[in-house]
Protein backbone atom coordinates (compact mmCIF):
# COMPACT_ATOMS: atom_id res chain seq x y z
CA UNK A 1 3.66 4.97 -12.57
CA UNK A 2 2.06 2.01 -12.40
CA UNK A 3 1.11 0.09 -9.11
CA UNK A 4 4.27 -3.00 -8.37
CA UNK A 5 2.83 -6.27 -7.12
CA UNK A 6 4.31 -7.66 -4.25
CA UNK A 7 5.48 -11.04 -2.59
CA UNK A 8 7.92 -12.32 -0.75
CA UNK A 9 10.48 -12.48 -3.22
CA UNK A 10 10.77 -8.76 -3.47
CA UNK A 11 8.74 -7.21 -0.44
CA UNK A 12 11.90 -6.04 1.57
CA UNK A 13 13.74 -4.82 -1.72
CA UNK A 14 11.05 -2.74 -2.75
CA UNK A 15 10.20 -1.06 0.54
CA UNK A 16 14.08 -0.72 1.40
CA UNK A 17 14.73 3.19 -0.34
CA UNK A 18 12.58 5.94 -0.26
CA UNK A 19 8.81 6.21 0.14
CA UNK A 20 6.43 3.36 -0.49
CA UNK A 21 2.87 3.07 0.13
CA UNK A 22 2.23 -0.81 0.06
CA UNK A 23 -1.58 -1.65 -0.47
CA UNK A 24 -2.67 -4.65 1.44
CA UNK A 25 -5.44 -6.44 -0.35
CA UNK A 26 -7.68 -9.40 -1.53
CA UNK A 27 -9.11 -10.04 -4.58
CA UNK A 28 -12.63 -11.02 -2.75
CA UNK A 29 -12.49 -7.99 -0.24
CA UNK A 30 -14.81 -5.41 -2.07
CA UNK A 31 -13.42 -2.23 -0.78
CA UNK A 32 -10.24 -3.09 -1.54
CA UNK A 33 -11.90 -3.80 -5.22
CA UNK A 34 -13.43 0.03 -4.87
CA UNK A 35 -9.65 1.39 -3.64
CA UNK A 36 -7.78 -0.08 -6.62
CA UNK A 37 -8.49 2.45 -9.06
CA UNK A 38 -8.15 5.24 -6.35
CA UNK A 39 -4.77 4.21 -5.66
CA UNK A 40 -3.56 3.82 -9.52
CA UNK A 41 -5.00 7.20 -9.50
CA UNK A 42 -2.35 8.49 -7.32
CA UNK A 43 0.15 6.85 -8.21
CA UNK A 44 0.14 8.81 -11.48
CA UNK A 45 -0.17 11.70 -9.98
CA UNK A 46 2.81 10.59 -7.58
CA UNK A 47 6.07 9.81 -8.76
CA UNK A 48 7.89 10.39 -6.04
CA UNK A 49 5.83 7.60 -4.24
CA UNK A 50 6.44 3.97 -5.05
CA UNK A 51 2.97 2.24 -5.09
CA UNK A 52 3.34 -1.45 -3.97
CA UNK A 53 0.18 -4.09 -3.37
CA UNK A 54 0.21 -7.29 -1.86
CA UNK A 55 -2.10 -9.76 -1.69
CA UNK A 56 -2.82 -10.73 1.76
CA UNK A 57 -4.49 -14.39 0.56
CA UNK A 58 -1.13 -15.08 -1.46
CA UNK A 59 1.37 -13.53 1.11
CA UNK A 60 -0.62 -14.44 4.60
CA UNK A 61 3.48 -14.35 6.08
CA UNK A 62 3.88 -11.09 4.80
CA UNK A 63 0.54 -9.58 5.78
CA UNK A 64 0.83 -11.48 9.64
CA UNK A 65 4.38 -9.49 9.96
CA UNK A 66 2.82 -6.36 9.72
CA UNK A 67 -0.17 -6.91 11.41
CA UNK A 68 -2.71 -6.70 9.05
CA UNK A 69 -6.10 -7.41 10.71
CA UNK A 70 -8.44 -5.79 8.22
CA UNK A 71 -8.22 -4.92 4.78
CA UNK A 72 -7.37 -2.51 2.78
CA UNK A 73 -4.84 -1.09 4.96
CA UNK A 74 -2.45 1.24 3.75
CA UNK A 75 0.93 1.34 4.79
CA UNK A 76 3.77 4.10 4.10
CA UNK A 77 7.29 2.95 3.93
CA UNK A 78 10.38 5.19 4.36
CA UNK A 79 13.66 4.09 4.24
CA UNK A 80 11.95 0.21 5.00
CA UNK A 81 10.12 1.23 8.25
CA UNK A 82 6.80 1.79 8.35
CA UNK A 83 5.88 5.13 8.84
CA UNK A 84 2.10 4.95 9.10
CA UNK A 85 -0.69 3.45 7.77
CA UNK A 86 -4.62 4.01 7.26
CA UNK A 87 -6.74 0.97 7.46
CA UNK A 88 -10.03 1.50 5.00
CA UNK A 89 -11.04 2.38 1.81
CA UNK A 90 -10.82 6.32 1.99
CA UNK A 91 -11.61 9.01 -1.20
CA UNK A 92 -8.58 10.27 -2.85
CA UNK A 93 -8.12 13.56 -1.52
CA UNK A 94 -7.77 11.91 2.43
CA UNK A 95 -5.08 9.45 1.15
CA UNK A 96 -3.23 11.78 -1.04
CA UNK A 97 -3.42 14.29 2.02
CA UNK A 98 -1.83 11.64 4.47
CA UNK A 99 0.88 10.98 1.76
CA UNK A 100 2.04 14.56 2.14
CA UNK A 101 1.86 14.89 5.78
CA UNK A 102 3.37 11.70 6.62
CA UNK A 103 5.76 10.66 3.71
């Protein structure tokens, strides 16, 4: 499944139902850079995650809602609340760990 972008056009639609891990990020932030193919990673081996990203330079509303001091930051969605979030660029086997436990 491939990874949605995000904005504030459809932020609120696409977090409403189910699970969503939403990817806070910048093009110039290099972790996030480093994360990117981590997280299309799992989202292939996820499908009963939606992966989201947003763009906290394009969406600084969005991003200042949700309290986004530092990026990447992970946030899981259920049901359009957030459930939890992880704020780094961690190794696949942490976030797909934290998926399980908390989604």
């Amino acid at each position: 499944m491939a990874v949605k972008e995000l904005n504030s056009g459809n932020f609120d639609a696409e977090v409403a139902k189910g699970t969503t891990l939403v990817d806070f990020w910048a093009a110039w932030c290099g972790p996030c850079r480093m994360l990117a193919p981590v997280i299309d990673e799992i989202s292939e081996a996820n499908k009963e995650v939606k992966f989201c990203k947003l763009d906290i330079s394009a969406e600084q509303e969005i991003a200042g809602e949700y309290g986004v001091m530092s990026i990447p930051t992970l946030v899981l969605f259920k049901d359009g609340e957030e459930v939890d979030r992880l704020i780094g660029a961690y190794p696949r086997e942490i976030i797909e760990k934290w998926i399980r436990e908390k989604g």
